[in-house]
Protein backbone atom coordinates (compact mmCIF):
# COMPACT_ATOMS: atom_id res chain seq x y z
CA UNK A 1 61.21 148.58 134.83
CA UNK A 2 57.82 147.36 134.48
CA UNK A 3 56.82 146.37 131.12
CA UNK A 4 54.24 147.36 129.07
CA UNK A 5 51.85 145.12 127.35
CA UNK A 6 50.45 146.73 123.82
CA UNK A 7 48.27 144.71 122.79
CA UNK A 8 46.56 141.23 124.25
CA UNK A 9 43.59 138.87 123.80
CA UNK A 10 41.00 139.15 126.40
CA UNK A 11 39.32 136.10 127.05
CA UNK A 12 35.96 137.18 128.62
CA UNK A 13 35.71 140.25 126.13
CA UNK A 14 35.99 137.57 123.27
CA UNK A 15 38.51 139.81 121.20
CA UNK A 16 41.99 142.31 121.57
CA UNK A 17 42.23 145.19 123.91
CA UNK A 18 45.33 147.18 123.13
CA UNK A 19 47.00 151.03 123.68
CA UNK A 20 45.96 153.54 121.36
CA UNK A 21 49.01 154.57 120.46
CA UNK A 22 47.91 158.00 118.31
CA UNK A 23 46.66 159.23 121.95
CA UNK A 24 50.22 158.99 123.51
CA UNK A 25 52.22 160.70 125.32
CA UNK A 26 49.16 163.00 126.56
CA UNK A 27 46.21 160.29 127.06
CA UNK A 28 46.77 156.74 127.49
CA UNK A 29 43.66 154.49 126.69
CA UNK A 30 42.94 150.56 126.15
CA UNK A 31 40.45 150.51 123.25
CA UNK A 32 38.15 146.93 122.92
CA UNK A 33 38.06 145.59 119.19
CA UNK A 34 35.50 143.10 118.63
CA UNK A 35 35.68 143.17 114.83
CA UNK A 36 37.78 142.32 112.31
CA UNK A 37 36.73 146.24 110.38
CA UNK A 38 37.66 147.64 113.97
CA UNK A 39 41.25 146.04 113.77
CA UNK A 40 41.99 147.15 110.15
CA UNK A 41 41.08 150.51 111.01
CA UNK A 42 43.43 150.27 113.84
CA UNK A 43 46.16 149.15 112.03
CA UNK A 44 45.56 151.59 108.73
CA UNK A 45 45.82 154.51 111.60
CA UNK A 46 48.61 153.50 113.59
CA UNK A 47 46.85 153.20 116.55
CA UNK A 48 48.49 149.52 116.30
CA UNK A 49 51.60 149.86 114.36
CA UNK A 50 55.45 148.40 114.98
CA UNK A 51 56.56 145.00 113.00
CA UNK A 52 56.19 142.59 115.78
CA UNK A 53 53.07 144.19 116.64
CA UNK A 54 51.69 143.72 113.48
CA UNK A 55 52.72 140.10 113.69
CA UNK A 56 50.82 139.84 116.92
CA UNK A 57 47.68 141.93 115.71
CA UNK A 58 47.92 139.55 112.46
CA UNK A 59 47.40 136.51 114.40
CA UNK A 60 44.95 137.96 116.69
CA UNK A 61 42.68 139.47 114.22
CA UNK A 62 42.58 135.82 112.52
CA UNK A 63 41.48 134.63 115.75
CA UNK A 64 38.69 137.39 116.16
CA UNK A 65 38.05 136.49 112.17
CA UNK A 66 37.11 133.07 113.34
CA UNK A 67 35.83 133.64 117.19
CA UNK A 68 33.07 135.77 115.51
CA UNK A 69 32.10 133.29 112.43
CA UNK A 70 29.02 131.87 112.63
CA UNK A 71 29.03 129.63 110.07
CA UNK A 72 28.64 125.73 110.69
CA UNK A 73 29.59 123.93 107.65
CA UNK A 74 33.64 124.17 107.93
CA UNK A 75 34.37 124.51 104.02
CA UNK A 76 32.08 127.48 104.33
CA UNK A 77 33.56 128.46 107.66
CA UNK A 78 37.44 127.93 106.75
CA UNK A 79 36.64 130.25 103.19
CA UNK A 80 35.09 132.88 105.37
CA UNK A 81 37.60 133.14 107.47
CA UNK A 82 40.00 133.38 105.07
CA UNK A 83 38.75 136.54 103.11
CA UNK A 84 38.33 138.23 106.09
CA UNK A 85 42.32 137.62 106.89
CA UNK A 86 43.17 138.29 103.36
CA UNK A 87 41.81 142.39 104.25
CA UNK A 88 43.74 141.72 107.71
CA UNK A 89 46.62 141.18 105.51
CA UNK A 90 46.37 143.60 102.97
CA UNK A 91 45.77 146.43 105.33
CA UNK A 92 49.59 147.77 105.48
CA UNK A 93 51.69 146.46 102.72
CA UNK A 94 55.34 147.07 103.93
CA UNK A 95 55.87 145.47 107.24
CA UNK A 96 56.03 141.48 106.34
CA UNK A 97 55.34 140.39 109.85
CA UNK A 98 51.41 141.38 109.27
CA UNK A 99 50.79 138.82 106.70
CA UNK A 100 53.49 136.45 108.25
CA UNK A 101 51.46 136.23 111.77
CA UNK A 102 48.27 136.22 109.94
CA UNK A 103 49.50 133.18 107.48
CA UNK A 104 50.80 131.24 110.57
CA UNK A 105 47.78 131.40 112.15
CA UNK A 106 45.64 130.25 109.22
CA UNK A 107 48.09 127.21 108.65
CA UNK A 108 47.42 126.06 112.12
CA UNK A 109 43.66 126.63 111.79
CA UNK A 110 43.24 124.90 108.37
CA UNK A 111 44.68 122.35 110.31
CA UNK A 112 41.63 121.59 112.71
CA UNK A 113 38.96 119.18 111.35
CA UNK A 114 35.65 121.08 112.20
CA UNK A 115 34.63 125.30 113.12
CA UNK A 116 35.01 125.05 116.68
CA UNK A 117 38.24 123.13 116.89
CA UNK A 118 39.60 125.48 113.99
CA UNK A 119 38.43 128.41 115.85
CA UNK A 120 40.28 127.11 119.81
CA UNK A 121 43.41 126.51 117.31
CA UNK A 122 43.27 129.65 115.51
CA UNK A 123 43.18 131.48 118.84
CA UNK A 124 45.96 129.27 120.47
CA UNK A 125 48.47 130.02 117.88
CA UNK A 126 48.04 133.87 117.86
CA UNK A 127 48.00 133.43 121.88
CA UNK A 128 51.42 131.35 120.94
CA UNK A 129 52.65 133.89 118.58
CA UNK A 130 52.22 137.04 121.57
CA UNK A 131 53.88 134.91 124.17
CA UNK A 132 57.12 134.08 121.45
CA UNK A 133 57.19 137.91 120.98
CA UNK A 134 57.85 138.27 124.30
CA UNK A 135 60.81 136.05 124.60
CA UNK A 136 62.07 137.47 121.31
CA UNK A 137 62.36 140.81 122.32
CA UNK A 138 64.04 139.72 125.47
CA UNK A 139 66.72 137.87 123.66
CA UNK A 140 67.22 140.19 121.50
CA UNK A 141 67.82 143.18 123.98
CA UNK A 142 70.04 140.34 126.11
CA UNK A 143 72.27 139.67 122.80
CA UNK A 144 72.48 143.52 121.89
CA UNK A 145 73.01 144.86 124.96
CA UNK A 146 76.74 143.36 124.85
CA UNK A 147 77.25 145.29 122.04
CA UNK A 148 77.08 147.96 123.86
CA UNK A 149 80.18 150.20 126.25
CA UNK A 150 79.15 150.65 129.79
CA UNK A 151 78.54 153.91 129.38
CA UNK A 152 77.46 155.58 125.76
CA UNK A 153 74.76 157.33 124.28
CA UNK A 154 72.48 155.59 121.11
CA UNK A 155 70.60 156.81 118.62
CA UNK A 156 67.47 155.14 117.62
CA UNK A 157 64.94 156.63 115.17
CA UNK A 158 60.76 155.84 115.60
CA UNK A 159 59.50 153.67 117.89
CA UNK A 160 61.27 150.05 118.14
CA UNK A 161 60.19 149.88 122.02
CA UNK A 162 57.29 147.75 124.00
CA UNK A 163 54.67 149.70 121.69
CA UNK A 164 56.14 148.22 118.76
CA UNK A 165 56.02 144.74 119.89
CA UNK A 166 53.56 142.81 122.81
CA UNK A 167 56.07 143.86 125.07
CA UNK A 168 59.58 145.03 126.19
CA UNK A 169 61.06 145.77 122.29
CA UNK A 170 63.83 145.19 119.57
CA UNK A 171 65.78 148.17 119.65
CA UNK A 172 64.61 150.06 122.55
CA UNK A 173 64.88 146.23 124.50
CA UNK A 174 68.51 146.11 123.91
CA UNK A 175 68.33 149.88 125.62
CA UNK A 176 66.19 148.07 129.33
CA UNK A 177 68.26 145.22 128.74
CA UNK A 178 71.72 147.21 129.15
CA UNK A 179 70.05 149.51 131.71
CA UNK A 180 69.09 146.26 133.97
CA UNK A 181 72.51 144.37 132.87
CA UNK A 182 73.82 148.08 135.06
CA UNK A 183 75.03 149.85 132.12
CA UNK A 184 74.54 153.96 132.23
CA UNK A 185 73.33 154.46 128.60
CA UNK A 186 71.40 157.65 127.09
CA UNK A 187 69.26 157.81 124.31
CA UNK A 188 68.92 160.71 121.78
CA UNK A 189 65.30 160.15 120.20
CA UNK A 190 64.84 161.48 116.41
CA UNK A 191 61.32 163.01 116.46
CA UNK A 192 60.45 161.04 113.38
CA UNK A 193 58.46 163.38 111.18
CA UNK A 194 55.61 163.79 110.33
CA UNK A 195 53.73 160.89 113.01
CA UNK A 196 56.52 161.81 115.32
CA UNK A 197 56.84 158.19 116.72
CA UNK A 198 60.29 159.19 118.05
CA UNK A 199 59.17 162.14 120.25
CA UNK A 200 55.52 160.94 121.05
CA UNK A 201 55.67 157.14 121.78
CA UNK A 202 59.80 156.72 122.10
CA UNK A 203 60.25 159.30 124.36
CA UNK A 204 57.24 158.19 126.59
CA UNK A 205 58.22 154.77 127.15
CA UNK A 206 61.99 155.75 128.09
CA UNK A 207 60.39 158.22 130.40
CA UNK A 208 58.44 156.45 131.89
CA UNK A 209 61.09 153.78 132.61
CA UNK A 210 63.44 156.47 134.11
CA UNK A 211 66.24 156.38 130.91
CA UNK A 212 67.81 159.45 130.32
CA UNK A 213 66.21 160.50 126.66
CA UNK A 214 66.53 163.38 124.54
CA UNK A 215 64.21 164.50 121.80
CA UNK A 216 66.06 165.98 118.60
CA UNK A 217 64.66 166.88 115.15
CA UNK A 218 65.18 164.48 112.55
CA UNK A 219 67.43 166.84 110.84
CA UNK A 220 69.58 167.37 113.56
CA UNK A 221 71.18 163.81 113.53
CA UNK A 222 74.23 164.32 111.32
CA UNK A 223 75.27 167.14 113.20
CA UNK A 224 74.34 165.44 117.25
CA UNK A 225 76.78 162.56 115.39
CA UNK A 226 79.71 165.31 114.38
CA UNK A 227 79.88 166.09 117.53
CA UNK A 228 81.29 163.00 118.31
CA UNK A 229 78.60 162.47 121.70
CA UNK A 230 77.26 159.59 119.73
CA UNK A 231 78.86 155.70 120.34
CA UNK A 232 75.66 153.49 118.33
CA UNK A 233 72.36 153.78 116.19
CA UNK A 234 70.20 150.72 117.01
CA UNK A 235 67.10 151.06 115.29
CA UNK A 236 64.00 148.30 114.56
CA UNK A 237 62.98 147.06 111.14
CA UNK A 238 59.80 146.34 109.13
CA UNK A 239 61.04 144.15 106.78
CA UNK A 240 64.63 142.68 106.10
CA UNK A 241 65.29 141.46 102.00
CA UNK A 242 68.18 139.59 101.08
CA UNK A 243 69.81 143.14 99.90
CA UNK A 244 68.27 145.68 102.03
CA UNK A 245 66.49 146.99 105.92
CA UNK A 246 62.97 148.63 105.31
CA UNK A 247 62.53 151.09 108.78
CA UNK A 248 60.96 153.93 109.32
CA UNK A 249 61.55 157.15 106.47
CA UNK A 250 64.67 158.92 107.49
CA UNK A 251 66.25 155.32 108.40
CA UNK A 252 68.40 155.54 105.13
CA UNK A 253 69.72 159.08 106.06
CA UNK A 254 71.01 157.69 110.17
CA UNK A 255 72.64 154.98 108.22
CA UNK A 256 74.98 157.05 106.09
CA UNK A 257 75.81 159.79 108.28
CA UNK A 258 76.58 156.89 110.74
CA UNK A 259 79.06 155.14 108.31
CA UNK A 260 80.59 158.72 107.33
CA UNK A 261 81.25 159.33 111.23
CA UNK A 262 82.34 156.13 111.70
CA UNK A 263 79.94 155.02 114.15
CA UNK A 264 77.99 150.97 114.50
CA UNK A 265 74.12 151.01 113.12
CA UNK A 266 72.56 148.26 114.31
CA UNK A 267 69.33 146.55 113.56
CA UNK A 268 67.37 144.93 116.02
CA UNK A 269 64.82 142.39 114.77
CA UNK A 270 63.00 139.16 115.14
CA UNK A 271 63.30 136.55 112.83
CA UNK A 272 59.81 136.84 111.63
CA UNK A 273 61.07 140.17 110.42
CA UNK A 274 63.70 138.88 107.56
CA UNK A 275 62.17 138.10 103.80
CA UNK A 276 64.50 135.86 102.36
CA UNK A 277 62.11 135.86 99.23
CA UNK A 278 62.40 139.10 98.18
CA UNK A 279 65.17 142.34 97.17
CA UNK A 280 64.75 145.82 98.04
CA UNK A 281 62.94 146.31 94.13
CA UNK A 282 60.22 144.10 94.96
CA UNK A 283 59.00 145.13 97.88
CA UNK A 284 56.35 147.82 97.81
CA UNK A 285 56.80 151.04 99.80
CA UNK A 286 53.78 152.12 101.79
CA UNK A 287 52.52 155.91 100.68
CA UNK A 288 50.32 157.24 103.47
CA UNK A 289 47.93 160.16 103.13
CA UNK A 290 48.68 164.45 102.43
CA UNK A 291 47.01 165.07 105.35
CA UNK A 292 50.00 163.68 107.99
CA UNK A 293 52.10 166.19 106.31
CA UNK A 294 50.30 169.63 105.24
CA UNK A 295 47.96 169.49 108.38
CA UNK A 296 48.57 170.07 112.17
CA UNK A 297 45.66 170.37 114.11
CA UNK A 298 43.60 173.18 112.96
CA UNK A 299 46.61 174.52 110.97
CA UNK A 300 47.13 173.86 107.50
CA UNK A 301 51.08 173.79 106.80
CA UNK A 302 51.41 173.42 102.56
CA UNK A 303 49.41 175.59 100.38
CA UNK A 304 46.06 173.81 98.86
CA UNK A 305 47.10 172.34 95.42
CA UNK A 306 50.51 171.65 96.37
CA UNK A 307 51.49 167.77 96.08
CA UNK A 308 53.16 165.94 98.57
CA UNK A 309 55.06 163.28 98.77
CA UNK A 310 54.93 160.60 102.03
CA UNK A 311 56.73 157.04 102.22
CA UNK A 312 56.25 155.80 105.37
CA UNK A 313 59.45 153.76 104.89
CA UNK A 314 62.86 153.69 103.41
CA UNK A 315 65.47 150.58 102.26
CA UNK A 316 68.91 150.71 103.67
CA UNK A 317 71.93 148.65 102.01
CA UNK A 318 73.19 145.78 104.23
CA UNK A 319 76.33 147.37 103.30
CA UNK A 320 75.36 150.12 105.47
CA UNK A 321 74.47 148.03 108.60
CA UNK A 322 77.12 146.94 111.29
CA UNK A 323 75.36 143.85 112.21
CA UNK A 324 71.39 142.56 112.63
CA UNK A 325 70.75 141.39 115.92
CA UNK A 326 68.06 138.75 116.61
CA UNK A 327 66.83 136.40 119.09
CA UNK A 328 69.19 133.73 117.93
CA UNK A 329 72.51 136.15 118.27
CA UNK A 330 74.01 138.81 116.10
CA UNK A 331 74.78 138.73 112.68
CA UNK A 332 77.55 140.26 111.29
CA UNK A 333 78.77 141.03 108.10
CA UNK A 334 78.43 139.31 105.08
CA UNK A 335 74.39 139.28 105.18
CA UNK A 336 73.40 135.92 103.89
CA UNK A 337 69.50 135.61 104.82
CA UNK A 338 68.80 133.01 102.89
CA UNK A 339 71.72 130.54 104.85
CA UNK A 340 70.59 132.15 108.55
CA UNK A 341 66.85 130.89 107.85
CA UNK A 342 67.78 127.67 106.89
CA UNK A 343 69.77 126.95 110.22
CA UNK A 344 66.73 128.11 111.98
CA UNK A 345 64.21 126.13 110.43
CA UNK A 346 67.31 123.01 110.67
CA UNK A 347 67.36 123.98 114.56
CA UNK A 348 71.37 124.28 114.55
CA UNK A 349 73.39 126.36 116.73
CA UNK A 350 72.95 130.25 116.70
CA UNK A 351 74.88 132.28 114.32
């Protein structure tokens, strides 16, 4: 399988050249963003999009906050630099890994003692932050992919793949990682109304690594899982609060038709991923536009002056989930966030 890289900082360019990802499967194109209004727009349109992704593009779009500063005095520099990460940060409010890469970065930079060094540290740690992504996503698809028979078929919902991270994925790496570990697994891909990340971006990086997918509707999940042709769910995550995952809309729904059938959800996600701050009531669920939903095309799909409602994401109970895997091992039931953190930050042995 030969990986895809999403998104990366190009060094002669001076800024990020990632996949458009609202051009998949039909065109694929590397766009050059030189500007920090460029980037936002990117991320407020999903042509960047994914948690670890965001975490990436976070750090990154610090770095292209200060690469293109021009300011000398560093007090003026450093609070320059600073607004323009605050809109960097603000620019999708569910997925916690945005402002977490972006805050990382800006810790390291405030660090430096004049522009330029701030600016070569700013850039380092967002290079730093893409290259841990990486080994992330491999650990976690090495961990999850013992979770899995030799031969079954999974359920994932969205896009947790390479697209959704630098490179390889969360849930979708725990898919390549079984497949190279020589385990025969198929994937049945929710479309995931109404961006359909499932069917446009899912499907295309499955088929273009030569594993057997299948596109279903969203709706169609309960029954594919009555059937009984389903052995696992493993979707990504946003956001994890001490009580609750934030995915994808229609995460929520997999989740309890997978407990009623008796089948493992999993939950594939980096560490940067898990808000031990927070519960489910605090966090604020993103609300995107009519237009994703009543247009298609040329077509319009809901009658003018009829409201619409369209949460990009959903919470699902940790009592729902069958364990959290990460790139430090799999978590199993009881959740306690607050404890796994601590052992990271304490370096002690994986959970």
């Amino acid at each position: 399988m030969k990986e895809i890289s999403t998104l990366w900082w190009d060094d002669e360019l001076g800024g990020i050249r990632y996949i458009d990802q609202t051009l998949l499967p039909t065109e694929y194109a590397i766009v050059r963003c030189t500007s920090v209004d460029r980037l936002i727009t990117a991320i407020k349109r999903l042509e960047i999009r994914g948690a670890p992704a965001l975490g990436v593009a976070g750090g990154y779009g610090v770095a292209l906050a200060a690469a293109t500063c021009t300011e000398i005095s560093y007090s003026t520099f450093t609070r320059k630099v600073q607004k323009e990460s605050g809109r960097i940060r603000e620019s999708r409010p569910t997925a916690v890994n945005l402002s977490w890469g972006v805050d990382r970065v800006i810790a390291r930079m405030l660090a430096a003692p004049d522009a330029a060094s701030a600016q070569k540290a700013a850039l380092d740690e967002a290079k730093a932050i893409a290259a841990e992504d990486t080994r992330c996503c491999h650990a976690i698809g090495d961990y999850g992919a013992a979770l899995l028979p030799d031969k079954c078929t999974v359920l994932t919902h969205c896009n947790a793949g390479a697209l959704a991270c630098s490179t390889w994925g969360t849930a979708l790496g725990v898919i390549r990682s079984a497949v190279a570990a020589g385990k025969t697994v198929k994937v049945i891909a929710c479309e995931t109304r109404p961006l359909l990340q499932g069917a446009r971006l899912t499907a295309w990086e499955l088929a273009r690594d030569g594993i057997d997918v299948t596109v279903i509707t969203d709706s169609m999940a309960a029954h594919i899982m009555r059937t009984g042709t389903i052995d696992a769910v493993i979707v990504g995550a946003d956001r994890i609060t001490r009580d609750a995952v934030f995915n994808k809309i229609g995460t929520y729904m997999h989740a309890v038709c997978a407990r009623y059938h008796g089948i493992p959800f999993y939950v594939a996600a980096p560490l940067s991923t898990f808000d031990a701050t927070r519960i489910e009531r605090e966090v604020i669920i993103e609300e995107r536009g009519r237009d994703e939903l009543a247009v298609v095309g040329n077509r319009t799909l809901i009658p003018d002056g009829v409201p619409v409602r369209n949460y990009a994401f959903d919470a699902t109970p940790m009592e729902l989930v069958s364990a959290i895997i990460t790139e430090r091992g799999i978590i199993r039931p009881p959740f306690d966030i607050n404890a796994l953190l601590s052992r990271t930050a304490s370096n002690n042995s994986e959970p």
